[in-house]
Protein backbone atom coordinates (compact mmCIF):
# COMPACT_ATOMS: atom_id res chain seq x y z
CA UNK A 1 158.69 140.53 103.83
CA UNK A 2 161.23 137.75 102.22
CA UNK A 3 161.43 138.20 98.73
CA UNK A 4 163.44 135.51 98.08
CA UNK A 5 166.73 137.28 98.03
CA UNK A 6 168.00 136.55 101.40
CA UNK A 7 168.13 133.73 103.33
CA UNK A 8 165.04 132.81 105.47
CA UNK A 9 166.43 132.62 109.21
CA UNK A 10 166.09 128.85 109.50
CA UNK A 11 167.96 128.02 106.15
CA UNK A 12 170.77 130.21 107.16
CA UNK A 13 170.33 128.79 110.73
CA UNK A 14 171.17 125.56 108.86
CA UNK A 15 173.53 125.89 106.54
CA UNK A 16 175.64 127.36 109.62
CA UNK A 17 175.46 124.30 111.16
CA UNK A 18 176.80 122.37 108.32
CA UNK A 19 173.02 121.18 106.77
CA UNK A 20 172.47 120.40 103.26
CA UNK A 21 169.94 122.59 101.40
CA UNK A 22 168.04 122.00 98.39
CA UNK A 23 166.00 123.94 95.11
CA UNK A 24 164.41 122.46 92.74
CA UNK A 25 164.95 125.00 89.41
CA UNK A 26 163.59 124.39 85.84
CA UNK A 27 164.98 121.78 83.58
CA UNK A 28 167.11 122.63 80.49
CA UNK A 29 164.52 120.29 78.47
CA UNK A 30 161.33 118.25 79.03
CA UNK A 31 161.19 114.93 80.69
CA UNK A 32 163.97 116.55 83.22
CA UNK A 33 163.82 117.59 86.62
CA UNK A 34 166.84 119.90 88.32
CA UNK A 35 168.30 120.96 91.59
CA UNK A 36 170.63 123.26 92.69
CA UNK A 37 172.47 121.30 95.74
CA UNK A 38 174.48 123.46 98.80
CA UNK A 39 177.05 122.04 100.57
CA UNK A 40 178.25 123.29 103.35
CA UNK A 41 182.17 122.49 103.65
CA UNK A 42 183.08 120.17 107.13
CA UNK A 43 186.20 121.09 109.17
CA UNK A 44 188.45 119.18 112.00
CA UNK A 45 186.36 121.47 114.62
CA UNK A 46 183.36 120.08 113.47
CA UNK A 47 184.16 116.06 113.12
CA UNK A 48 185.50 117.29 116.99
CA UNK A 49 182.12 118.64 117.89
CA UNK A 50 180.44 115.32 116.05
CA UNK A 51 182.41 113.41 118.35
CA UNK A 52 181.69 114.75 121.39
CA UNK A 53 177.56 114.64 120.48
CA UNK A 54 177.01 117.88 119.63
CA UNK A 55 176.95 120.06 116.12
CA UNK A 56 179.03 123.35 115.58
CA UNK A 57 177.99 126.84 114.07
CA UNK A 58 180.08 128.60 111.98
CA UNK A 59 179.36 131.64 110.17
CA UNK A 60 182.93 131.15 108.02
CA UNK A 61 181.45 128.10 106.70
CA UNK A 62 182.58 127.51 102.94
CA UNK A 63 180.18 125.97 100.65
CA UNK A 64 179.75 123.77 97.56
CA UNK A 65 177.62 124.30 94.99
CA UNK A 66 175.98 121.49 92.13
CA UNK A 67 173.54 121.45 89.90
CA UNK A 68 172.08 118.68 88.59
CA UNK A 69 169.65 117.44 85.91
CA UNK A 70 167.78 114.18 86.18
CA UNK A 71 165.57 112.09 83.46
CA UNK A 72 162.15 111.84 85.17
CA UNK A 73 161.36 108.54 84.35
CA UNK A 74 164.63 107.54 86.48
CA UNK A 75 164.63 110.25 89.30
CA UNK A 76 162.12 108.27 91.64
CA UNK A 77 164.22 104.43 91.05
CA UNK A 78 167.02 103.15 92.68
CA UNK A 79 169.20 104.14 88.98
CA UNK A 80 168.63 107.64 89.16
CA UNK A 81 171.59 108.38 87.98
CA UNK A 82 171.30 107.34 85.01
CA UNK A 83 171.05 110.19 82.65
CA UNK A 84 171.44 112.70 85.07
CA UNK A 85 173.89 115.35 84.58
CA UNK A 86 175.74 117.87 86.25
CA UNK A 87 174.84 121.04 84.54
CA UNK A 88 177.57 122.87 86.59
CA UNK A 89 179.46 123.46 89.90
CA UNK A 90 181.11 125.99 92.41
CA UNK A 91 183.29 126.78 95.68
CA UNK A 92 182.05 129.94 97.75
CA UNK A 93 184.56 130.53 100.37
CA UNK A 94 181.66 132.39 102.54
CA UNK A 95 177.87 133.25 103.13
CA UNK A 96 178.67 136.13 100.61
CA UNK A 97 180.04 134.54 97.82
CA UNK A 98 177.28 131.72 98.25
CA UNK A 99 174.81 134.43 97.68
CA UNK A 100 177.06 136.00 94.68
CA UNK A 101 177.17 132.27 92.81
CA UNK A 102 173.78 131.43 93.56
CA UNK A 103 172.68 134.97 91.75
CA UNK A 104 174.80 134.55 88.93
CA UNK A 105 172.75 131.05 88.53
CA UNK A 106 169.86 133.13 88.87
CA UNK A 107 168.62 131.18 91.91
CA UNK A 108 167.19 132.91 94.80
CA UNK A 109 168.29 131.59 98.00
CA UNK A 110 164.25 131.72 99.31
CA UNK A 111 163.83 128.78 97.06
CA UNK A 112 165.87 126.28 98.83
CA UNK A 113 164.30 123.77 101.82
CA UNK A 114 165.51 121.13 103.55
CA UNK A 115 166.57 117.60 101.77
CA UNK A 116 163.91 116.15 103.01
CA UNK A 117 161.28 118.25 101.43
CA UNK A 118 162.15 117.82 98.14
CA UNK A 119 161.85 115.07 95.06
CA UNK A 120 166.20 115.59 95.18
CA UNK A 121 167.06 111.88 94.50
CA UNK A 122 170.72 112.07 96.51
């Protein structure tokens, strides 16, 4: 059983591959809504693999890390950004120190899903 403290297969699957993740965590106030954003980093291998059609795994991937705070009355409009914030940021140079930035933020990597699955404005 996942407990939330290691990466579902498909997440990991994905952030390997260079896919953004996304978790919603609580707000520092009411009236907010927050994410924590993962990034992972692109290299020259992969804009090689982009254009030759295909999409590149890499296990050494290097990641960036934001979190984010957004007025609710804004986060569904085109000006979302007004307001927002970023609450704070980070490098991880590997899966590993991903995992060791996203505990010390207290957020558990079972929380994140795909973009596209969240109320993330970006």
């Amino acid at each position: 059983m996942n407990d939330g403290s290691i990466w579902p297969v498909d997440k990991l699957t994905a952030l390997r591959l260079g896919r953004r993740l996304v978790a919603e965590v609580p707000a520092s106030r009411p009236g907010h809504r927050a994410f924590v954003d993962v990034r992972p980093e692109k290299s020259d291998p992969d804009a090689q693999a982009q254009g030759e059609g295909w999409v590149r795994s890499d296990a050494e991937r290097g990641f960036h890390l934001e979190h984010w705070e957004y007025d609710c009355e804004r986060i569904d409009g085109f000006d979302y950004d007004i307001g927002a914030f970023l609450v704070r940021s980070a490098g991880a140079t590997d899966e590993s120190e991903l995992i060791a930035v996203l505990n010390a933020w207290g957020v558990r990597p079972g929380l994140f899903v795909y973009p596209w699955e969240s109320e993330d404005p970006k």
